[in-house]
N, C-alpha and C. Protein backbone atom coordinates (compact mmCIF):
# COMPACT_ATOMS: atom_id res chain seq x y z
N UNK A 1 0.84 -1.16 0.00
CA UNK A 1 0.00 0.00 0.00
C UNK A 1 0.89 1.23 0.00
N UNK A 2 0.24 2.03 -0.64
CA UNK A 2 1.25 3.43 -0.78
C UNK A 2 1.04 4.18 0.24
N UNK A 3 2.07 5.26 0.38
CA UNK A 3 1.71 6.15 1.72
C UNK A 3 0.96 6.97 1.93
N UNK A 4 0.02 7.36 0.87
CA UNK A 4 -1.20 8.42 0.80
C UNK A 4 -2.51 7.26 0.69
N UNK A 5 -2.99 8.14 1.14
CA UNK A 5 -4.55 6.96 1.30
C UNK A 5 -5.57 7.42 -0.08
N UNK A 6 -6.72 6.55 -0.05
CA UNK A 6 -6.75 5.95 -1.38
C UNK A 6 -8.29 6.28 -1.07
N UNK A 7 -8.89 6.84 -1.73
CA UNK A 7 -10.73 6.12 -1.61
C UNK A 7 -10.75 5.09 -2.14
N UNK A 8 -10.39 4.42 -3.18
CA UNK A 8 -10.58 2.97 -3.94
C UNK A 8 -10.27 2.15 -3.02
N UNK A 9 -9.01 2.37 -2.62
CA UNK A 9 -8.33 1.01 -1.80
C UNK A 9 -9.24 1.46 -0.35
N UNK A 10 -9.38 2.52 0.36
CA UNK A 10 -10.55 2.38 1.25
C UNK A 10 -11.42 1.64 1.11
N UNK A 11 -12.03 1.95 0.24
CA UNK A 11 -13.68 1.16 -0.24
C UNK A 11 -13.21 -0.17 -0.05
N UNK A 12 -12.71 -0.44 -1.40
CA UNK A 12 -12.28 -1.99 -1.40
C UNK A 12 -12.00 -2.64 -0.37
N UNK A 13 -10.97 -2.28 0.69
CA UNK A 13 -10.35 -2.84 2.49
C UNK A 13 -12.25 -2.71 2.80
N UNK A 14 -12.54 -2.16 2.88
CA UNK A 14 -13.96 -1.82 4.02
C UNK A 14 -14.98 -2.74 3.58
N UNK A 15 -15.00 -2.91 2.14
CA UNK A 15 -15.97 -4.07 1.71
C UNK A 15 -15.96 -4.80 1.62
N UNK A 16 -13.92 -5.53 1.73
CA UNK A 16 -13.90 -6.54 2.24
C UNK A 16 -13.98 -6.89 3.33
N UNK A 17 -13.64 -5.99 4.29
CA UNK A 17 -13.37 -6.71 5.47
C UNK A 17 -15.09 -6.91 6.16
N UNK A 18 -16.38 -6.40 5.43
CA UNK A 18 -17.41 -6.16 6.01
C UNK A 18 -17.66 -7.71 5.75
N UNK A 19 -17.06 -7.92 4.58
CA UNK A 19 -17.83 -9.47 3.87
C UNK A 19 -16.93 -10.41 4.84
N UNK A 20 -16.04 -10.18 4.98
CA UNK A 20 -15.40 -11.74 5.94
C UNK A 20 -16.62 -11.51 7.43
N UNK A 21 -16.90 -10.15 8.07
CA UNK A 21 -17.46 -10.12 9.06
C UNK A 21 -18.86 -10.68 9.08
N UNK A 22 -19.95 -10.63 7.76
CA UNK A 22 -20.55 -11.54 7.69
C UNK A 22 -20.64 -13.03 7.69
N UNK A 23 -19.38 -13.08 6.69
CA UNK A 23 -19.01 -14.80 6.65
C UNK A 23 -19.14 -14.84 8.30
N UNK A 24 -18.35 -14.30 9.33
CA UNK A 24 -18.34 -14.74 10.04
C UNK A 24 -19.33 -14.91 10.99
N UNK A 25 -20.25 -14.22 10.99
CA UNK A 25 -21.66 -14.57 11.39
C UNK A 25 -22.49 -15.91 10.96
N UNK A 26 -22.43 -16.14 9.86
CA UNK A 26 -23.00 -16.85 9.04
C UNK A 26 -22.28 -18.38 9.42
N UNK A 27 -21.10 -18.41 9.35
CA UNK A 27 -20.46 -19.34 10.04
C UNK A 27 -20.14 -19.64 11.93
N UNK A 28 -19.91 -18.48 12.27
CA UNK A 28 -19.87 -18.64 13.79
C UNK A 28 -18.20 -18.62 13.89
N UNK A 29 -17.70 -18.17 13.14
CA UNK A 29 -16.50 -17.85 13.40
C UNK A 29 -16.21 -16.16 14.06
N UNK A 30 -15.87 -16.23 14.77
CA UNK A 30 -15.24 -14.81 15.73
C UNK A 30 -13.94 -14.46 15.32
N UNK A 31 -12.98 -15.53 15.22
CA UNK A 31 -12.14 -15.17 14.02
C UNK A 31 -12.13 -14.03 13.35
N UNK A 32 -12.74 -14.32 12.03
CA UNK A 32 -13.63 -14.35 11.05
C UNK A 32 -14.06 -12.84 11.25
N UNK A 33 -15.19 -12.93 12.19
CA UNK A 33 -15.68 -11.73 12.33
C UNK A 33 -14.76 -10.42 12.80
N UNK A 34 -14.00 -10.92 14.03
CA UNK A 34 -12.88 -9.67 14.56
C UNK A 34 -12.16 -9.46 13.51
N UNK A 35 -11.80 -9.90 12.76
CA UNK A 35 -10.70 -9.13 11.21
C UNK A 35 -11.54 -9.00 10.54
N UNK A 36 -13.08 -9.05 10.18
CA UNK A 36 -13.35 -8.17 9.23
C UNK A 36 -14.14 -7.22 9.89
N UNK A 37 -14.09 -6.81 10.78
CA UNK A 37 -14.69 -5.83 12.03
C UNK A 37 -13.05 -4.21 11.84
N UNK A 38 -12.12 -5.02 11.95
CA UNK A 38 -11.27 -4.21 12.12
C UNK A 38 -10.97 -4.00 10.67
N UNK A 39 -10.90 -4.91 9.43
CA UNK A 39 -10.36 -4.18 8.13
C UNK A 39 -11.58 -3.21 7.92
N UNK A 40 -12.91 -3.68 8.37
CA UNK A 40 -13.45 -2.26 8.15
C UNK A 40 -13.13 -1.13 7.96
N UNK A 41 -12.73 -1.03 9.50
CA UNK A 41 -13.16 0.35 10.44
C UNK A 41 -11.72 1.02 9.51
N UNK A 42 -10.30 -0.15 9.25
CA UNK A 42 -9.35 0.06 9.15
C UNK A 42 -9.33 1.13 7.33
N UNK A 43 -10.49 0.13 6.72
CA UNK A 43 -10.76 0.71 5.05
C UNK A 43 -11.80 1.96 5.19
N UNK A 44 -12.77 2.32 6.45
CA UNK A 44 -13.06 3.50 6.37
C UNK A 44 -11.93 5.03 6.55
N UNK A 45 -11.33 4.55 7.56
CA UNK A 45 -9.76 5.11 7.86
C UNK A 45 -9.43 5.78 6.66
N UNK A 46 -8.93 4.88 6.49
CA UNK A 46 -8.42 5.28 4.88
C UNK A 46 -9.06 5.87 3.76
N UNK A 47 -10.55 5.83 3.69
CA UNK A 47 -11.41 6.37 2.90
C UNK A 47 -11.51 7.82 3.41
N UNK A 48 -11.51 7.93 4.65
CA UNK A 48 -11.98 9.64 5.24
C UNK A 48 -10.73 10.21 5.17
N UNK A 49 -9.78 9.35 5.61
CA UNK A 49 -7.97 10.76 5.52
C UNK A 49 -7.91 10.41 3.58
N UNK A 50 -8.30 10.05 2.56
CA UNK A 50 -7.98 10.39 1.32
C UNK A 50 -9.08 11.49 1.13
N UNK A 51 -10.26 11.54 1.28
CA UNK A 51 -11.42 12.50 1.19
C UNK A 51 -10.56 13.43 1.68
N UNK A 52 -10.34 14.05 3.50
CA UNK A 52 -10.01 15.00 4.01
C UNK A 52 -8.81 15.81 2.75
N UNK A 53 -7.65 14.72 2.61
CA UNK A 53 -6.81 15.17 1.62
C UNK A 53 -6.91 15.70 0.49
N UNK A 54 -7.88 15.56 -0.18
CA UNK A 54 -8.39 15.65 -1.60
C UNK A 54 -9.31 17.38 -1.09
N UNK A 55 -9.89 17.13 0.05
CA UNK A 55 -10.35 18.38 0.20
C UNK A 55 -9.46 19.87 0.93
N UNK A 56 -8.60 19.12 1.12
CA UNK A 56 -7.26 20.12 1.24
C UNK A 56 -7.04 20.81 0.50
N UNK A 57 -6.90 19.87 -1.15
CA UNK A 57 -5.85 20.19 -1.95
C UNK A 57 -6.70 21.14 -2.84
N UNK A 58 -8.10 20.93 -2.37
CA UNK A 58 -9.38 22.05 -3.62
C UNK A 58 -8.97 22.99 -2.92
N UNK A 59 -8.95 23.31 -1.08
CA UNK A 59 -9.25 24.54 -0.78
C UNK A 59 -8.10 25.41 -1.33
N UNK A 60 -6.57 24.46 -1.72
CA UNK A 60 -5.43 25.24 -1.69
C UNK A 60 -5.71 25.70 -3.23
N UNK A 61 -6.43 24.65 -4.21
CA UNK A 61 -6.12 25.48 -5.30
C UNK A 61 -7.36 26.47 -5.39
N UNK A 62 -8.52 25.94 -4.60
CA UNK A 62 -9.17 27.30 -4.84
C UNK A 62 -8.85 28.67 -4.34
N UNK A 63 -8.05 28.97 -3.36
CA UNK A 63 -7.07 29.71 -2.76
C UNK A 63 -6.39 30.55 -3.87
N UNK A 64 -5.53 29.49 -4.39
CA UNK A 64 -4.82 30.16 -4.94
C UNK A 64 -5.31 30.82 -6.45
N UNK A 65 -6.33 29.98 -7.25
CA UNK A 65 -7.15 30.71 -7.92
C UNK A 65 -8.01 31.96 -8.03
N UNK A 66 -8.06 32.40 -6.46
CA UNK A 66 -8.61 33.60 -6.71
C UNK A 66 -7.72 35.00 -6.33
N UNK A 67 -6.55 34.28 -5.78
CA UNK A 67 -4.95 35.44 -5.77
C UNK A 67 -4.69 35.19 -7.25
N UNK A 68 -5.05 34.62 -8.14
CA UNK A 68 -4.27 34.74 -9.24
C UNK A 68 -5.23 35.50 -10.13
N UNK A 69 -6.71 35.12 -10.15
CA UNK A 69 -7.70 35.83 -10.49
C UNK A 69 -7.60 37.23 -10.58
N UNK A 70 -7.70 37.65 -8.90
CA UNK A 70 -7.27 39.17 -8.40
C UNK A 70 -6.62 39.77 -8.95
N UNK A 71 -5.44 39.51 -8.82
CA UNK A 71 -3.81 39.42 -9.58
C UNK A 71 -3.78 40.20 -10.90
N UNK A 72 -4.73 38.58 -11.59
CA UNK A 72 -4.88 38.98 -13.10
C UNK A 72 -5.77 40.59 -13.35
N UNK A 73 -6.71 40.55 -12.76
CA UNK A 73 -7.75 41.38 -12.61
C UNK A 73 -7.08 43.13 -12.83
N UNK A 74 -6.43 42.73 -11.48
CA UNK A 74 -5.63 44.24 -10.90
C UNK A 74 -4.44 44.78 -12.23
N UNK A 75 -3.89 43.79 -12.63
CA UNK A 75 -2.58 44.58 -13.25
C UNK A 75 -3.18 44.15 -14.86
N UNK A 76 -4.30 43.89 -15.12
CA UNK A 76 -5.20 44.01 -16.62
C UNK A 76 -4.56 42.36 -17.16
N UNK A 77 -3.95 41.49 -16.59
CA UNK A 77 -3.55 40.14 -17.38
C UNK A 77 -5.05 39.01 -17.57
N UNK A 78 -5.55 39.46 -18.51
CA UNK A 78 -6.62 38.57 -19.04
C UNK A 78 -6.18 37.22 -18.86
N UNK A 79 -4.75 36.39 -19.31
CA UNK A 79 -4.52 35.08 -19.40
C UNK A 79 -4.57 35.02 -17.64
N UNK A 80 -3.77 35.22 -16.88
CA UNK A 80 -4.05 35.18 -15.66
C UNK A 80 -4.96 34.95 -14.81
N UNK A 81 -5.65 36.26 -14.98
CA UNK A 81 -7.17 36.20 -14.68
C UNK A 81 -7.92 35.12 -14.86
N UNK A 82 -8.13 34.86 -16.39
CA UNK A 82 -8.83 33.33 -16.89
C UNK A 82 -8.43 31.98 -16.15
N UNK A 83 -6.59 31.74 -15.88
CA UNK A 83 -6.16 30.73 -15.23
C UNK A 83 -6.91 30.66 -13.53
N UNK A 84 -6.38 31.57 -13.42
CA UNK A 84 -7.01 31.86 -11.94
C UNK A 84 -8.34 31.42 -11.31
N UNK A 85 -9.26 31.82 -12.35
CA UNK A 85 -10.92 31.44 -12.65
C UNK A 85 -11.00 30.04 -12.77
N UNK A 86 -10.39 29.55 -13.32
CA UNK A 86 -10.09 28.00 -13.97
C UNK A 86 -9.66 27.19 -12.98
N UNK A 87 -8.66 27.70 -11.87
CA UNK A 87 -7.59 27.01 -10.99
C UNK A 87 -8.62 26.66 -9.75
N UNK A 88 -9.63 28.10 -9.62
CA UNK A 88 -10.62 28.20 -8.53
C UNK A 88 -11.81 27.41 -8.93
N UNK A 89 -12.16 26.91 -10.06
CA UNK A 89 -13.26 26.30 -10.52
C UNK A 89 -12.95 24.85 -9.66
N UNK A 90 -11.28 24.49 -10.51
CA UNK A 90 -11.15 23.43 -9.95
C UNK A 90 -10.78 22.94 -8.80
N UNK A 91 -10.73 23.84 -8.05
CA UNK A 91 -10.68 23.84 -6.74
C UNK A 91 -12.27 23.29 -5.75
N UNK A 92 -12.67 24.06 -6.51
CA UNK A 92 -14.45 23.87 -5.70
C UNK A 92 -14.61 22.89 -6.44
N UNK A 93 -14.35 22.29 -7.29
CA UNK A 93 -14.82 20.81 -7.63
C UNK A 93 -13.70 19.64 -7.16
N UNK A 94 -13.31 19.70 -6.50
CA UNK A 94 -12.58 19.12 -5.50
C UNK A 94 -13.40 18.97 -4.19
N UNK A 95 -13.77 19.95 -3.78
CA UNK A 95 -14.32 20.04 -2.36
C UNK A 95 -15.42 19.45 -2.51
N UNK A 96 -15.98 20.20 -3.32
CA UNK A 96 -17.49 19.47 -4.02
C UNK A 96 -17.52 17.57 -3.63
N UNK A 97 -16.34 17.38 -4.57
CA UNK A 97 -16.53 15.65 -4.40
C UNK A 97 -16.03 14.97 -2.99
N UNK A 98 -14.94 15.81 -2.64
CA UNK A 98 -14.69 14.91 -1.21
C UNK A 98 -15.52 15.45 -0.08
N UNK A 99 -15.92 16.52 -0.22
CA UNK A 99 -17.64 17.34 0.70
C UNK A 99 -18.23 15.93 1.89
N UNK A 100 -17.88 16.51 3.06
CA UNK A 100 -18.39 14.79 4.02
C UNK A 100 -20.31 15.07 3.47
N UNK A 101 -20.87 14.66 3.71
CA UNK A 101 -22.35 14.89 3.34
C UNK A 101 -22.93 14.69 5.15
């Protein structure tokens, strides 16, 4: 596993480990159930610090999209300006998707 966390590989850890925790119901294994109890909790983990991260990285570029916006604005640089607009778009669509609900 890599050192930044993952929503995929979240999901995936969490849905597996939910399914061994059934098996283990279903069977009567405790086993069974305590490891997929903990890859859960362990693949939600990982699902919320990649979200949190991802929503970091909108606020920074939306941040910085609207100093560059400004920027552009103030000293008449149309290309600037436009990037800026663009940088901040994609910024809020960042937040947008990792957004906790």
């Amino acid at each position: 596993m890599s050192s930044d966390p993952s929503k995929t590989s979240g999901q995936f850890q969490s849905t597996k480990g939910s399914l061994k925790e059934t098996i283990g119901n279903l069977t009567g294994s405790d086993n069974l159930k305590t490891t997929g109890k903990e890859e859960h909790a362990q693949g939600e983990t990982e699902y919320n610090q990649a979200r949190a991260q991802g929503y970091a990285e909108g606020t920074k570029d939306r941040a910085g999209g609207v100093k560059d916006s400004v920027l552009g604005s103030v000293t008449g640089d149309k290309t600037q300006q436009t990037q800026g607009n663009m940088r901040q778009d994609k910024g809020e669509a960042q937040q947008d998707i990792n957004r906790k609900i």
